[in-house]
C-alpha atoms as a PDB file:
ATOM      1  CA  UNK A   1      61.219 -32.246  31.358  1.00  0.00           C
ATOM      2  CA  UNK A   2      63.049 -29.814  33.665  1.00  0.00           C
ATOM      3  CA  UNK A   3      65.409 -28.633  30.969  1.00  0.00           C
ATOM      4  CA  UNK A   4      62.203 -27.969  28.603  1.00  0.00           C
ATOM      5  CA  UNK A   5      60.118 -25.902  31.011  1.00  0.00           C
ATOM      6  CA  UNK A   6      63.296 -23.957  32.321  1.00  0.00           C
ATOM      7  CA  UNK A   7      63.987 -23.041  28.759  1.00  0.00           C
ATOM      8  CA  UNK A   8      59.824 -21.967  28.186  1.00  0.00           C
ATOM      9  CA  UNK A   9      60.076 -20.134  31.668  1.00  0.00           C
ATOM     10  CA  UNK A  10      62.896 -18.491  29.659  1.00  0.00           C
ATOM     11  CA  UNK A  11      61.313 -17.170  26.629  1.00  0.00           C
ATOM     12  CA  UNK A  12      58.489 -16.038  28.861  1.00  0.00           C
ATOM     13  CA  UNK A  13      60.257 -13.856  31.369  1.00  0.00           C
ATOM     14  CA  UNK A  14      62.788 -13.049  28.491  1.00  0.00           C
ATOM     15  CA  UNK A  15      65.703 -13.930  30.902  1.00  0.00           C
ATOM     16  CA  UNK A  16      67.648 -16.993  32.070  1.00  0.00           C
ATOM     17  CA  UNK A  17      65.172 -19.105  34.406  1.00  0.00           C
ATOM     18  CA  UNK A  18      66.156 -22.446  35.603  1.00  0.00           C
ATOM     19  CA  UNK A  19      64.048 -24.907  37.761  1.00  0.00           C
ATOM     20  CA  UNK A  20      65.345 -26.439  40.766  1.00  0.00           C
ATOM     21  CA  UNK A  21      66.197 -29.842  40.394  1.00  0.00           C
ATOM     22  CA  UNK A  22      64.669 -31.345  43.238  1.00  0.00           C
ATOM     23  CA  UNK A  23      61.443 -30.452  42.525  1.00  0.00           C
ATOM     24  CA  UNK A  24      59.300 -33.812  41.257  1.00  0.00           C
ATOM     25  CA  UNK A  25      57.570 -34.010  38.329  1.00  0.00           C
ATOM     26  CA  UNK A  26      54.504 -34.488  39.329  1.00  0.00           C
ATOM     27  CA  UNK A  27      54.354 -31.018  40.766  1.00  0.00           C
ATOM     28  CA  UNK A  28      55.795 -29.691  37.679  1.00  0.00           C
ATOM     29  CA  UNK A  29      52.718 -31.536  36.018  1.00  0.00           C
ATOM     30  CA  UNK A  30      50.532 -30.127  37.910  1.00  0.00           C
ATOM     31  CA  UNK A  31      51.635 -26.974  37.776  1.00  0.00           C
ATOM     32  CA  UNK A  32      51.495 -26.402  34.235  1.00  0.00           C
ATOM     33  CA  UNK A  33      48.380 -27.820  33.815  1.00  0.00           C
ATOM     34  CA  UNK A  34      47.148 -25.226  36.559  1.00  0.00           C
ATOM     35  CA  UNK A  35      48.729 -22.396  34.038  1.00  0.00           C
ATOM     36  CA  UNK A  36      46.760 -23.457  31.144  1.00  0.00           C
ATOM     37  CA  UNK A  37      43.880 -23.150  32.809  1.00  0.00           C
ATOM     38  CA  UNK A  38      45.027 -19.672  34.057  1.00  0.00           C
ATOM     39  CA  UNK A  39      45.963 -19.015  30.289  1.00  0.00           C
ATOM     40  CA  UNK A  40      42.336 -20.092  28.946  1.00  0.00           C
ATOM     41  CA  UNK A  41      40.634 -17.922  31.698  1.00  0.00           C
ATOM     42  CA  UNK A  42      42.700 -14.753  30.853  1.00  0.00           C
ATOM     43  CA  UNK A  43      41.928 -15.335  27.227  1.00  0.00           C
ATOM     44  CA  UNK A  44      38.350 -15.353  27.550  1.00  0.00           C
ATOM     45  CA  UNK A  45      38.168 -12.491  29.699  1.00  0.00           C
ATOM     46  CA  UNK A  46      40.413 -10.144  27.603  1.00  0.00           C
ATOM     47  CA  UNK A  47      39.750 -11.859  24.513  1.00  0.00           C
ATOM     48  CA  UNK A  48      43.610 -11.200  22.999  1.00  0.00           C
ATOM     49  CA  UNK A  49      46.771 -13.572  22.546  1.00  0.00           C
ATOM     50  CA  UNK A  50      48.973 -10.486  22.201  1.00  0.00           C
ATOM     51  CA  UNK A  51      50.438 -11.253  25.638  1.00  0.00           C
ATOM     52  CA  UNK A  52      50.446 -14.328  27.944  1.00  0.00           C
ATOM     53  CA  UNK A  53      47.721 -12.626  30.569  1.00  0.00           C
ATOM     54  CA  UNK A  54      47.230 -15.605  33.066  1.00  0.00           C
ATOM     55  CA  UNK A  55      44.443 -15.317  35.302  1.00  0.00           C
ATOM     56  CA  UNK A  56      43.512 -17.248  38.714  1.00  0.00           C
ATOM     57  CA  UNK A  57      40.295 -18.392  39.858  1.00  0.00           C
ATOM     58  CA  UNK A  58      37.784 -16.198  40.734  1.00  0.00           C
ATOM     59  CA  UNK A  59      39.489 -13.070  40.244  1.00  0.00           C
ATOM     60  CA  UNK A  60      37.500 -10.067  39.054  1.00  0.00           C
ATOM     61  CA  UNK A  61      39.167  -6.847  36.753  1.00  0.00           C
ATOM     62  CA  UNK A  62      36.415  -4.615  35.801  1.00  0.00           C
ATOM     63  CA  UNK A  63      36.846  -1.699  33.304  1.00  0.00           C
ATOM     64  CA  UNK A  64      38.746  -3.694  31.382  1.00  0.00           C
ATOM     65  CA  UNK A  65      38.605  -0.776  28.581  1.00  0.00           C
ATOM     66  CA  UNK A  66      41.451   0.952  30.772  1.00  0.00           C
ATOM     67  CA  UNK A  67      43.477  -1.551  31.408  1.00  0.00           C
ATOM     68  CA  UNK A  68      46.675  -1.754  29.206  1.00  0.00           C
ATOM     69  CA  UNK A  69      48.685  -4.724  29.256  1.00  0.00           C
ATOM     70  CA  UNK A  70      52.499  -4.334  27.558  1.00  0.00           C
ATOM     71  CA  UNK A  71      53.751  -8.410  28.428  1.00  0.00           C
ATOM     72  CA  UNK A  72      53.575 -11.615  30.265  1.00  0.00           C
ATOM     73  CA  UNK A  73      50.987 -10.624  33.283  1.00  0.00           C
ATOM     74  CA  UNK A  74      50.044 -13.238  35.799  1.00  0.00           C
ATOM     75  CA  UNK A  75      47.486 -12.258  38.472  1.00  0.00           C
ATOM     76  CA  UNK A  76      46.350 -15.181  40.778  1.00  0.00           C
ATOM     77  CA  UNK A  77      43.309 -16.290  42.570  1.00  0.00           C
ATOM     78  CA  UNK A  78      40.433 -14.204  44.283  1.00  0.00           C
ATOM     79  CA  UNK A  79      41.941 -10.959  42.948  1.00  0.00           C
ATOM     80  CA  UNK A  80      40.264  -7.542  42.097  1.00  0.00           C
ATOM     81  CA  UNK A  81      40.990  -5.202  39.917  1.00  0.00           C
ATOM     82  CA  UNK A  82      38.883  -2.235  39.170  1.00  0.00           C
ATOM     83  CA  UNK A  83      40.189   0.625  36.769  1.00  0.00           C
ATOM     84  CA  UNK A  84      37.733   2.817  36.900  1.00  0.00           C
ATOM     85  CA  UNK A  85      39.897   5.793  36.772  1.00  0.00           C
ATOM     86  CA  UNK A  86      41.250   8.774  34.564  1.00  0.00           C
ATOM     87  CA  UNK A  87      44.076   7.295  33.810  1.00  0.00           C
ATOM     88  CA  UNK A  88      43.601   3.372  33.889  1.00  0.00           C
ATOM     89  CA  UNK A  89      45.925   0.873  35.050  1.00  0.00           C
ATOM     90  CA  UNK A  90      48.897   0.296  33.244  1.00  0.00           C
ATOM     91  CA  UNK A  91      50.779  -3.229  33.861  1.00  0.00           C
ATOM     92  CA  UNK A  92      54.171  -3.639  32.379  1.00  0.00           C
ATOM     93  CA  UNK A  93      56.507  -6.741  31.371  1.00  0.00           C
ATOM     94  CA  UNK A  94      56.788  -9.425  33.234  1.00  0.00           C
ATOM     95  CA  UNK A  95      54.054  -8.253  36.103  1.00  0.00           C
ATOM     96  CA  UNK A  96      52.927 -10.739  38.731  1.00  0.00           C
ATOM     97  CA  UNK A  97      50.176 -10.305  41.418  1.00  0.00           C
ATOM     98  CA  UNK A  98      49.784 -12.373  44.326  1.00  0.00           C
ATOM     99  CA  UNK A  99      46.262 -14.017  45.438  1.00  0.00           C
ATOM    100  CA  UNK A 100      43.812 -12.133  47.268  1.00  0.00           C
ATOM    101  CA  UNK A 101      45.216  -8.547  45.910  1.00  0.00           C
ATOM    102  CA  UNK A 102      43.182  -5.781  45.837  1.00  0.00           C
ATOM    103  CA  UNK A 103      43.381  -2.953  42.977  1.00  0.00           C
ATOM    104  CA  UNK A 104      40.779  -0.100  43.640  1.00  0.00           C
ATOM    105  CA  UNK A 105      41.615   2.627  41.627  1.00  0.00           C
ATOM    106  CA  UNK A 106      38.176   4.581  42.871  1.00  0.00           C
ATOM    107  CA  UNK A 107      36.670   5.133  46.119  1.00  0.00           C
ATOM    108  CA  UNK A 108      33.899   6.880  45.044  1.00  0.00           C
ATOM    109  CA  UNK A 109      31.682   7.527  41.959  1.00  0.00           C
ATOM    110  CA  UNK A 110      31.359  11.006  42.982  1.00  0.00           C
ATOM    111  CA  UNK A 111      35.009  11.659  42.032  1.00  0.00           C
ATOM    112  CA  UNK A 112      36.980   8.819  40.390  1.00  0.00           C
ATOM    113  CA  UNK A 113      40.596   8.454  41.268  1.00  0.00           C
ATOM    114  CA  UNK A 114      43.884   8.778  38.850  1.00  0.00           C
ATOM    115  CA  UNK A 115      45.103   5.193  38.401  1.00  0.00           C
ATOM    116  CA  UNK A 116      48.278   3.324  39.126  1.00  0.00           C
ATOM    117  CA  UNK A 117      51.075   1.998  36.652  1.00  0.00           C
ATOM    118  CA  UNK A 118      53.457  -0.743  37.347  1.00  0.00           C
ATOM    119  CA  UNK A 119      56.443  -0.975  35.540  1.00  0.00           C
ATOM    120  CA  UNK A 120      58.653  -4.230  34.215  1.00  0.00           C
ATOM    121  CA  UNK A 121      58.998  -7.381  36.014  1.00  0.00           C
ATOM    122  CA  UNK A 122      57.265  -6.383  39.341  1.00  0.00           C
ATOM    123  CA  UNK A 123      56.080  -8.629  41.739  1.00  0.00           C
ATOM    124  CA  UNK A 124      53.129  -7.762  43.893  1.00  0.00           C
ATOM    125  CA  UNK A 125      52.538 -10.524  47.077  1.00  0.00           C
ATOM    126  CA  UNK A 126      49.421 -12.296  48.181  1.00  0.00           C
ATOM    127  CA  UNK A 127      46.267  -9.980  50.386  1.00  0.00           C
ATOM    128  CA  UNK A 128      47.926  -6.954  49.094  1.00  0.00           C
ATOM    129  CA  UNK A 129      45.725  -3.234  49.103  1.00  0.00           C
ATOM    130  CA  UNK A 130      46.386  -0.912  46.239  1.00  0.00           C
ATOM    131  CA  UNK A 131      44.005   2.516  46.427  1.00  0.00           C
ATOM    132  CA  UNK A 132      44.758   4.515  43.545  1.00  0.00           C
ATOM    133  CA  UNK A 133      42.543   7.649  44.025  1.00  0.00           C
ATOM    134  CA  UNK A 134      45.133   9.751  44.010  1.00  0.00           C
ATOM    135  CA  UNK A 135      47.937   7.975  41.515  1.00  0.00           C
ATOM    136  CA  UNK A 136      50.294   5.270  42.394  1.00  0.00           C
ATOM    137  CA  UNK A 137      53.428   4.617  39.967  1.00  0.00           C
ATOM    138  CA  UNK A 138      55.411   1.660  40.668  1.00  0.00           C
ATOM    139  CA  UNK A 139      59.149   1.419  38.793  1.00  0.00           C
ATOM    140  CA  UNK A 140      60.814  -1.460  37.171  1.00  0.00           C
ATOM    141  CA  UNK A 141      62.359  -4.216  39.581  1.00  0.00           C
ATOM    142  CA  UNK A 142      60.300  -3.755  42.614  1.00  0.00           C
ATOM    143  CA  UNK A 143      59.383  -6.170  44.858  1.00  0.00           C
ATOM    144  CA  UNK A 144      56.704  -6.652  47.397  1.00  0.00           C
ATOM    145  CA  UNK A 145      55.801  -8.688  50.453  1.00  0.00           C
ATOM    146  CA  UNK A 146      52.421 -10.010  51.312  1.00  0.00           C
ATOM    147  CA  UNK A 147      49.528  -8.029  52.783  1.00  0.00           C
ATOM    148  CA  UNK A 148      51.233  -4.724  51.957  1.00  0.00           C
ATOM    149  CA  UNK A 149      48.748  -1.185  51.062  1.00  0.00           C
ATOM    150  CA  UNK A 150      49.318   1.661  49.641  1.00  0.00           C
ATOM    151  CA  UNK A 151      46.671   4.573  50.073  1.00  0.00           C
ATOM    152  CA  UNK A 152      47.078   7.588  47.620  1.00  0.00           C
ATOM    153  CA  UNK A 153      44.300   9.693  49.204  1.00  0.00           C
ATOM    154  CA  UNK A 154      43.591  11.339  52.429  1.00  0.00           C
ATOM    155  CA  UNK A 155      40.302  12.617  54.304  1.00  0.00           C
ATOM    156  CA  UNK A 156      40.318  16.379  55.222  1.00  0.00           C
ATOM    157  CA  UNK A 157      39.061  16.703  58.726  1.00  0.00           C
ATOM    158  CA  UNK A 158      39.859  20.492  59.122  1.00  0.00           C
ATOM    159  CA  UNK A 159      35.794  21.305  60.498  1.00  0.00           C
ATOM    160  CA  UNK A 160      34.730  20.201  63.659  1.00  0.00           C
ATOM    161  CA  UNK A 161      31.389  20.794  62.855  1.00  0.00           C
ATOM    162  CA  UNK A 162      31.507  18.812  59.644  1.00  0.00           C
ATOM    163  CA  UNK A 163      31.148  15.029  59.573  1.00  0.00           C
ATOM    164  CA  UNK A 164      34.752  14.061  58.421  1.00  0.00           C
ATOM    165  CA  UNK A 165      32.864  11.745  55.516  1.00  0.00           C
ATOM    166  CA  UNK A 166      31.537  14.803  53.904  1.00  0.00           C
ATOM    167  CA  UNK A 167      34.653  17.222  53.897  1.00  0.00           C
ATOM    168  CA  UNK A 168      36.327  15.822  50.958  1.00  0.00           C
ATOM    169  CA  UNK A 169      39.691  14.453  49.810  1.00  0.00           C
ATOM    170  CA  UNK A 170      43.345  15.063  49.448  1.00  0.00           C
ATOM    171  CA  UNK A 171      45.258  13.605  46.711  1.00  0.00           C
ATOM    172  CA  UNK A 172      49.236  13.962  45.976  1.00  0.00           C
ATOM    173  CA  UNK A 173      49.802  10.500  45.041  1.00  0.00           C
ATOM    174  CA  UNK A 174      52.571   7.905  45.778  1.00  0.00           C
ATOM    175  CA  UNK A 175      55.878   7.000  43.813  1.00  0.00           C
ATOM    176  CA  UNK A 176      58.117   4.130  44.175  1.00  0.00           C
ATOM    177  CA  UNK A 177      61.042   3.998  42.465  1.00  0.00           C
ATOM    178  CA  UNK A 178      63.461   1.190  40.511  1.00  0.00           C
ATOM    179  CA  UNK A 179      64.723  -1.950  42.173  1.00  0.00           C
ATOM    180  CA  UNK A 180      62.882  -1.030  45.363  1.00  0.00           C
ATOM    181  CA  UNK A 181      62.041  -4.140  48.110  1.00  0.00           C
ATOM    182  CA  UNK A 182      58.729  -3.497  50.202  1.00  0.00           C
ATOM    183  CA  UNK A 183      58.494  -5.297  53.256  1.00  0.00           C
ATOM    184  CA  UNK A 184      55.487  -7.572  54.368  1.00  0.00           C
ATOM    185  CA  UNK A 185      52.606  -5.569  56.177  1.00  0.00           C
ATOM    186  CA  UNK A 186      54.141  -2.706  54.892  1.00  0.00           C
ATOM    187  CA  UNK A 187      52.037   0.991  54.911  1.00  0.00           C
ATOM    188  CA  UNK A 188      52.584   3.363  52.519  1.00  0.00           C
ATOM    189  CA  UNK A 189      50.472   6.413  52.629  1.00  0.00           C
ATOM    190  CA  UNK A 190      49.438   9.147  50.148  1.00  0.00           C
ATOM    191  CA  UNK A 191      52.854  11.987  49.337  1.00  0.00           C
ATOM    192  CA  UNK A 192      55.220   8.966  49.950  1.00  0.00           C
ATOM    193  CA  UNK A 193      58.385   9.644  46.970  1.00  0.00           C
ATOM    194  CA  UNK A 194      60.144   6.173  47.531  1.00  0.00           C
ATOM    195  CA  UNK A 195      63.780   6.607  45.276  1.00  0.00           C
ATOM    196  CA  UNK A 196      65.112   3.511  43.367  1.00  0.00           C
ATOM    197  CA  UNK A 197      66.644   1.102  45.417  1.00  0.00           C
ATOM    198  CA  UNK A 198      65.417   1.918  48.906  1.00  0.00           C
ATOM    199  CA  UNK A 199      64.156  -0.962  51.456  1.00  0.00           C
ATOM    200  CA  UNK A 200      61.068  -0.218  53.200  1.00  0.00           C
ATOM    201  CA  UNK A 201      61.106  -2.918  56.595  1.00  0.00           C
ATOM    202  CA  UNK A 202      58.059  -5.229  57.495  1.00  0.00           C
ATOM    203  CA  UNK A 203      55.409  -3.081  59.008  1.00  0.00           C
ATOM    204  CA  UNK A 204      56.715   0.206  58.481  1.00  0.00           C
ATOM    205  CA  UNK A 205      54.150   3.428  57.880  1.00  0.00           C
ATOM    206  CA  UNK A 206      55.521   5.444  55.761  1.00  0.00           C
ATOM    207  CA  UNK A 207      54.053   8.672  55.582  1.00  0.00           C
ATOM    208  CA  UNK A 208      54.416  11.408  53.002  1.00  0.00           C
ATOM    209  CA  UNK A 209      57.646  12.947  52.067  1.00  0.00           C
ATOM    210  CA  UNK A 210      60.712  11.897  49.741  1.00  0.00           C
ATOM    211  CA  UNK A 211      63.231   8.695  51.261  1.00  0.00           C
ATOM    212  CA  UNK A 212      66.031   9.202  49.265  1.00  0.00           C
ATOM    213  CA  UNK A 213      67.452   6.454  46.614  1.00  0.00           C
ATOM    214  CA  UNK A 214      69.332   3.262  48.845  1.00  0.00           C
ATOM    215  CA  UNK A 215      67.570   4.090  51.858  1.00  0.00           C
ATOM    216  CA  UNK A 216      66.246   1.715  54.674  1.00  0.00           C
ATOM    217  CA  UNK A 217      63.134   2.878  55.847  1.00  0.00           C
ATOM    218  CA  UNK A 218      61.767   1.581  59.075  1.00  0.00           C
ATOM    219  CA  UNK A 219      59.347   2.142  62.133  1.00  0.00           C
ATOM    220  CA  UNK A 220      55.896   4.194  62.694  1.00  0.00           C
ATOM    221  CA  UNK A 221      56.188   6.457  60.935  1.00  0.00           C
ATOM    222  CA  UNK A 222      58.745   5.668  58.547  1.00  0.00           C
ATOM    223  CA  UNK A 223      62.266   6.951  59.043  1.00  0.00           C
ATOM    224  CA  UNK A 224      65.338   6.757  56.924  1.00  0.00           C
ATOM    225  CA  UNK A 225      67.557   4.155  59.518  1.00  0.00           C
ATOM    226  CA  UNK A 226      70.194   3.769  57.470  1.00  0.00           C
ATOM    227  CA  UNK A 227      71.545   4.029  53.868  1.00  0.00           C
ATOM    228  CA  UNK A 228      72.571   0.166  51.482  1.00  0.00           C
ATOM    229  CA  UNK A 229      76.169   0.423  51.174  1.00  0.00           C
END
């Protein structure tokens, strides 16, 4: 049974994929039926079989006109994703999103936001925050860590006599580059340039600026502590 599901996992995730051997079958049983059900669910909300979309109980995507999917997708339980944007969401191979995540690509009707794109074989982890106002792209390989946010828009607060609610937004946007490894609890705030490769530690803020590529970025606020040999 292991061999066939390792070789299924395979064609999925178009790369080798092997199952551990000491997990039991009746897990494995489980697990698939679980899938199936996701499988059935993302069907009849998207209403395609061009891609293997799985999708987890009670998890919400609205605007589904603007979402484009371009592989496998799985997005787990209690998710939501809202679109509403200029741009859309764009997901891209091989695209996983942990339970309780949060995509919110608008945070106000008055003036929707850009939209976020995720590139190939990302993985996104559980209670994550994604606000998109002001454009998030995400590159291939990157991985992150539960209950991470990323916030690509910022409150002007210039006038004193002004309440801060009504003075408007900023919006420069957030990049993250290749093969990049976002720690748990992680902050990443709006003009953040993350290059490929670079390590951003558990619970770091990282604030708007450019971290060059193979950099380990740590503290509050973020700073460059060292570079990956």
């Amino acid at each position: 049974m292991k061999k066939i599901i390792s070789k299924v996992l395979s064609l999925v995730k178009s790369e080798k994929w092997e199952l551990d051997q000491r997990i039991p079958n009746s897990y494995l049983i489980l697990f698939f039926i679980t899938k199936i059900v996701m499988l059935i669910r993302g069907f009849l909300s998207l209403f395609t079989f061009k891609y293997i979309i799985l999708i987890g109980a009670n998890s919400r995507l609205y605007c589904k006109s603007l979402m484009k999917f371009n592989g496998t997708i799985s997005i787990d339980r209690n998710c939501i994703i809202n679109a509403l944007s200029t741009d859309g969401v764009v997901f891209g191979k091989n695209v996983s999103i942990g339970k309780f995540t949060t995509i919110e690509c608008s945070g106000s009707l008055k003036n929707i936001g850009k939209g976020l794109i995720i590139g190939n074989n990302v993985g996104l982890g559980t209670h994550g925050f994604f606000g998109c106002a002001g454009g998030i792209i995400i590159g291939n390989d990157t991985i992150f860590g539960n209950f991470v946010s990323l916030h690509s828009e910022n409150h002007i607060i210039h006038d004193l006599e002004k309440p801060i609610r009504l003075q408007g937004v900023t919006r420069q946007g957030i990049l993250i580059g290749n093969n990049c490894w976002i720690g748990a609890k992680a902050t990443i705030l709006d003009g953040a340039n993350i290059g490929d490769g670079c390590i951003v530690a558990a619970g770091a803020v990282v604030t708007k600026g450019h971290y060059e590529m193979n950099s380990i970025i740590g503290g509050v606020p973020g700073k460059i502590i060292k570079k990956r040999n």
